[in-house]
Protein backbone atom coordinates (compact mmCIF):
# COMPACT_ATOMS: atom_id res chain seq x y z
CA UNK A 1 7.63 -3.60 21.82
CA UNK A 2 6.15 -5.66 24.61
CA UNK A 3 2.95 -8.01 24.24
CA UNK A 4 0.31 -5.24 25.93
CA UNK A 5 1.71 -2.51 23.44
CA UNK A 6 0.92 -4.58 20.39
CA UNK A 7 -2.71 -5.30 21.97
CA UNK A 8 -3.26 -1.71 21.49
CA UNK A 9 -1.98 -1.58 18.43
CA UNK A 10 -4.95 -2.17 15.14
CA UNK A 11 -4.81 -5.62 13.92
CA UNK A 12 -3.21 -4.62 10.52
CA UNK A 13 -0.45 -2.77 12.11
CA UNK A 14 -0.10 -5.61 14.70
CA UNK A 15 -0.15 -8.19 11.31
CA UNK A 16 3.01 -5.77 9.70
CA UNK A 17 5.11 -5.50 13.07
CA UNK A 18 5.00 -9.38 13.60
CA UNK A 19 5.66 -9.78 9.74
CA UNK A 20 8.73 -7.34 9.74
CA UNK A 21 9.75 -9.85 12.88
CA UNK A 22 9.53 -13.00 10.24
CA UNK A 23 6.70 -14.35 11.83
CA UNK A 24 4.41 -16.74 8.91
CA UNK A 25 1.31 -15.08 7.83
CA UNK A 26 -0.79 -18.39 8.95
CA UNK A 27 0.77 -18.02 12.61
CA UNK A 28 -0.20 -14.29 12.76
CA UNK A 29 -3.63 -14.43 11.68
CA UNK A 30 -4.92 -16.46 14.70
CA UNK A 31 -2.60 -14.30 17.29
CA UNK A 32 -4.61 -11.20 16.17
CA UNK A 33 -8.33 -12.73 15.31
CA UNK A 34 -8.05 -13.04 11.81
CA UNK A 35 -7.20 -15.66 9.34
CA UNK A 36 -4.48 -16.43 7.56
CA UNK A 37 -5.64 -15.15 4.50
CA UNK A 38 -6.49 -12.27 5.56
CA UNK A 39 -3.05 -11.68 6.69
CA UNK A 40 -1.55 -12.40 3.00
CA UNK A 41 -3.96 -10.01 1.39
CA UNK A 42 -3.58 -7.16 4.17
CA UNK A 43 0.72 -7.91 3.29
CA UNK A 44 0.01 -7.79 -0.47
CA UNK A 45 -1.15 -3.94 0.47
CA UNK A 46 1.02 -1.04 -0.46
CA UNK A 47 0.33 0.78 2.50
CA UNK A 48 1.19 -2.31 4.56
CA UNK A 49 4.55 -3.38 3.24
CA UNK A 50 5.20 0.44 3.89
CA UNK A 51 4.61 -0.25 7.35
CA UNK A 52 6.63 -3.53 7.80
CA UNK A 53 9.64 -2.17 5.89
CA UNK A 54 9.78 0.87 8.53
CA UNK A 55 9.53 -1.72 11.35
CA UNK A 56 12.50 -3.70 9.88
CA UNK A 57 14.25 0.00 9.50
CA UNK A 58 13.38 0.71 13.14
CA UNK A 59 14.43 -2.90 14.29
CA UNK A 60 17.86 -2.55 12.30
CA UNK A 61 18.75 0.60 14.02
CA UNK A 62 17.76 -0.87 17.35
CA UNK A 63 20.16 -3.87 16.70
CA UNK A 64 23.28 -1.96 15.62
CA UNK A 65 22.62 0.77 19.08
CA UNK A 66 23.30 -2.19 20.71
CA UNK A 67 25.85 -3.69 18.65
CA UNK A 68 27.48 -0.01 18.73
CA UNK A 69 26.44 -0.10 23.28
CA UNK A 70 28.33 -2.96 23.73
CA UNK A 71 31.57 -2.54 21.29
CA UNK A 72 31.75 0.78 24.29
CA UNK A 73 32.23 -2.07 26.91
């Protein structure tokens, strides 16, 4: 997902993609107008580890499509 998709994207769902990426809660909060904190208590959230672990599935498939593209070459 490119920078300007993740702009449209609401700041809690921006906060689980870039957590499911590894990215530290206290370098998040700033990128998306919130703090830190803020971050850790929106990750503590059912609903929101819901949403990062189906960004790390996503993200996992993408990475073995192209494992899989380029065993084809």
């Amino acid at each position: 997902m490119d920078a300007v998709g993740r702009e449209e994207l609401p700041p809690r769902v921006r906060a689980a993609v870039l957590l499911a990426m590894g990215r530290s809660t206290e370098e998040i909060g700033p990128e998306i107008g919130v703090s830190g904190r803020t971050v850790r208590r929106w990750r503590a959230r059912p609903e929101v580890r819901a949403d990062i672990h189906r960004v790390r599935l996503r993200l996992l498939d993408g990475a073995v499509a192209s494992l899989r593209a380029g065993v084809g070459e």
